[in-house]
Protein backbone atom coordinates (compact mmCIF):
# COMPACT_ATOMS: atom_id res chain seq x y z
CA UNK A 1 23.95 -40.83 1.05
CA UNK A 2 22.94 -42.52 4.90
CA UNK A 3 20.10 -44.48 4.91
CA UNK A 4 19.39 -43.47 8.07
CA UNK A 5 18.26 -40.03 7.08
CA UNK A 6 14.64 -39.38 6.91
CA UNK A 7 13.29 -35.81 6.01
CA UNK A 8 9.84 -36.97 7.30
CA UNK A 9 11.41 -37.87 10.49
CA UNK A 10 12.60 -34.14 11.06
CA UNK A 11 10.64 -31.72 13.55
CA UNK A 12 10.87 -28.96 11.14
CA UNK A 13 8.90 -30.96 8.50
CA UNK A 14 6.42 -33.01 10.83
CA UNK A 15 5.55 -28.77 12.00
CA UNK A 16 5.86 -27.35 8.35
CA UNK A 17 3.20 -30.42 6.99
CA UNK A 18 0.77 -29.86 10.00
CA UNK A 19 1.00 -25.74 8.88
CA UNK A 20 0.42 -26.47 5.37
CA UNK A 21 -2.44 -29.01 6.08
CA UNK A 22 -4.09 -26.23 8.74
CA UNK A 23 -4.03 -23.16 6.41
CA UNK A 24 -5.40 -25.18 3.54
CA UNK A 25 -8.28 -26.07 5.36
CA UNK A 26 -8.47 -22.61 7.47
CA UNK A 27 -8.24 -21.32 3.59
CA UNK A 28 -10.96 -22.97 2.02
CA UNK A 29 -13.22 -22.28 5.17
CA UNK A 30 -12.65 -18.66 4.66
CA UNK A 31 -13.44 -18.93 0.61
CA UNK A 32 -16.55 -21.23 1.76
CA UNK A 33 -17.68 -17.93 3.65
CA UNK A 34 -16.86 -15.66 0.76
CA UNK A 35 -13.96 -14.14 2.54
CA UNK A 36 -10.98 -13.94 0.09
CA UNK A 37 -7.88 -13.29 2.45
CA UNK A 38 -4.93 -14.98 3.05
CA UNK A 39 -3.47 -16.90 5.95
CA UNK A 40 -1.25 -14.05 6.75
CA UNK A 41 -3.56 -11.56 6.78
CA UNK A 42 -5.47 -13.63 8.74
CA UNK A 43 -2.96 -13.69 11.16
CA UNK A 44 -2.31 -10.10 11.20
CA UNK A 45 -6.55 -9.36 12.27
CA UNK A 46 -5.88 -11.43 14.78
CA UNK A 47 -3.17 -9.44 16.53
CA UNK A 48 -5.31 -6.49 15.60
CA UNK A 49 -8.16 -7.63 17.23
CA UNK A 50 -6.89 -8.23 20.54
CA UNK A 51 -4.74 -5.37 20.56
CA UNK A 52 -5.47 -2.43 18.73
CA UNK A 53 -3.28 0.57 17.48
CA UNK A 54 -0.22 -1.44 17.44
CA UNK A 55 2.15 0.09 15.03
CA UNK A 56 3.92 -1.55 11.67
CA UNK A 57 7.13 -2.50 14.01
CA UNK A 58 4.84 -4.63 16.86
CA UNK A 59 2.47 -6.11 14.52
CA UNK A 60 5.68 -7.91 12.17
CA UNK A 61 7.36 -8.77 15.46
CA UNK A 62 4.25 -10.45 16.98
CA UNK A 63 3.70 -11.98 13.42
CA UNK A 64 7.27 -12.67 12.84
CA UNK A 65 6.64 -10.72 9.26
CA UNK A 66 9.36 -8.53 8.34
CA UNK A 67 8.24 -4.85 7.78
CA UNK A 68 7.83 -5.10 4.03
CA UNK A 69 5.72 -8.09 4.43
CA UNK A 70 3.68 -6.27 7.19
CA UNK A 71 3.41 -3.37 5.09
CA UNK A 72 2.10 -4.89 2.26
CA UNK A 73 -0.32 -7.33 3.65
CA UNK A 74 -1.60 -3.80 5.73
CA UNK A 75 -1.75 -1.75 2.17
CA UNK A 76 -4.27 -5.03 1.00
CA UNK A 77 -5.86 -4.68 4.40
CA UNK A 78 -6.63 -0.96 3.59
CA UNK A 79 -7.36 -1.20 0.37
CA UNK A 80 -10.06 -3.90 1.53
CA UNK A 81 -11.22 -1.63 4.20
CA UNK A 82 -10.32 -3.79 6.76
CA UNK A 83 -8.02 -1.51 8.64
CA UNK A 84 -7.33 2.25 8.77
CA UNK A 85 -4.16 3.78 9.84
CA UNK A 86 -4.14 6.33 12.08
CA UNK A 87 -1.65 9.17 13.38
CA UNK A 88 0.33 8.22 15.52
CA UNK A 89 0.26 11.16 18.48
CA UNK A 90 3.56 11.01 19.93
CA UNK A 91 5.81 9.29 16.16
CA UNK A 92 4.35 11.47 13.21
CA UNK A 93 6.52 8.52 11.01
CA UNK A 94 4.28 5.86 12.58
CA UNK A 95 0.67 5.01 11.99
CA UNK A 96 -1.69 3.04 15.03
CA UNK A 97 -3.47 0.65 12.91
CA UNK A 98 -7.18 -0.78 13.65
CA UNK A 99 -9.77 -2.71 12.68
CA UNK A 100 -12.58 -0.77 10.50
CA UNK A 101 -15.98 -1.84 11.67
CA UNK A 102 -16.08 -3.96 8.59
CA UNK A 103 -12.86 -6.19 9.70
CA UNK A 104 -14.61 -6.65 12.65
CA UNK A 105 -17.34 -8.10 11.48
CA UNK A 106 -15.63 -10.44 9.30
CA UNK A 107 -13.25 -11.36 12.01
CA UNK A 108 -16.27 -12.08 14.12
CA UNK A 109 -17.80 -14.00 11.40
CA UNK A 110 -14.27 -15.81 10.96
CA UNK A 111 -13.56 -16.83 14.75
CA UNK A 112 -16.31 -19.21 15.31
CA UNK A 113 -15.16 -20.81 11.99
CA UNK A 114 -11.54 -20.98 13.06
CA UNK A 115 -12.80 -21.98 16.81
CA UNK A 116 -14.72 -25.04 14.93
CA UNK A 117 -11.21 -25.81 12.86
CA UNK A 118 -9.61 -25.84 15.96
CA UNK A 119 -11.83 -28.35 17.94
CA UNK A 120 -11.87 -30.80 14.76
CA UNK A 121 -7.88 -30.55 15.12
CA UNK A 122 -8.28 -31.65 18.45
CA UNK A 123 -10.45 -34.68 18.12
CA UNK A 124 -9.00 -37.66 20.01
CA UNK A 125 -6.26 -35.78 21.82
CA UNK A 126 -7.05 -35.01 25.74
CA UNK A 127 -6.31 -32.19 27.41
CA UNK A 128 -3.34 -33.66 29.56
CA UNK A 129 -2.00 -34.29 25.85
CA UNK A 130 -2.58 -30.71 23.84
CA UNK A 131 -0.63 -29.61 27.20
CA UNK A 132 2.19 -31.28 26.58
CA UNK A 133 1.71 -30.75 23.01
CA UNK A 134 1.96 -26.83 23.95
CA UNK A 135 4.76 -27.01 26.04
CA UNK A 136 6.75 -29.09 23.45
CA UNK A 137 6.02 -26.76 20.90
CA UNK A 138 7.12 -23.43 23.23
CA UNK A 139 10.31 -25.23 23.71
CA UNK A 140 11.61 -26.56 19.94
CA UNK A 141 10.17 -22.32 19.67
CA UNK A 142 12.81 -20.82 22.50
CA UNK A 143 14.97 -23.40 21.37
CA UNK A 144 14.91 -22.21 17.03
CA UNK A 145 15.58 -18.70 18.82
């Protein structure tokens, strides 16, 4: 075994801690506001919210969920009366989902929450830095694809 190897060293890990360490706290936000949802349905209102009527297909590939994932967290969704399903007019096979006026109201209640998360995240970085921090991050991204 090299003692040169370092699993805490690795990009992978330093991104994977930072994601666990962010939901957690996103999490218990969400529970301190008496919203019991998970971070990937969380993630799946949000591409809902700023485009709706996307079908089962777009929402996993801008989630990168696979379509049983998607469909299940949707079915919880549903069943929460979060979303609705509608026809799709041109694809009988596909459904446009969208927000019901009740996940928009808890997304609404959720964002400022989130938007606070964020800025404490932030705290002692500068601009200049979370750009570079961005860019990094879109290129380990294009480079994992």
């Amino acid at each position: 075994m090299s003692t040169e190897y370092d699993y805490t060293k690795l990009i992978g890990y330093k991104i994977i801690k930072g994601e666990v360490l962010i939901k957690r706290k996103i999490l218990s936000t969400f529970m301190e506001k008496g919203y019991d949802i998970t971070f990937e349905q969380w993630t799946v209102l949000n591409v809902l919210y700023e485009s709706p009527g996307l079908i089962q297909s777009e929402i996993a590939e801008k989630t990168y969920k696979d379509k049983t994932n998607v469909t299940r967290i949707l079915d919880v969704l549903s069943k929460n009366g979060y979303v609705i399903r509608e026809n799709h007019e041109k694809d009988r096979r596909s459904s446009c989902i969208f927000l019901t006026e009740k996940g928009s109201k808890m997304f609404d209640d959720l964002i400022t929450c989130v938007t606070s998360i964020n800025d404490q995240f932030k705290k002692g970085i500068t601009n200049a830095e979370l750009e570079v921090l961005d860019s990094i991050l879109e290129r380990i991204c294009n480079n994992a694809e």
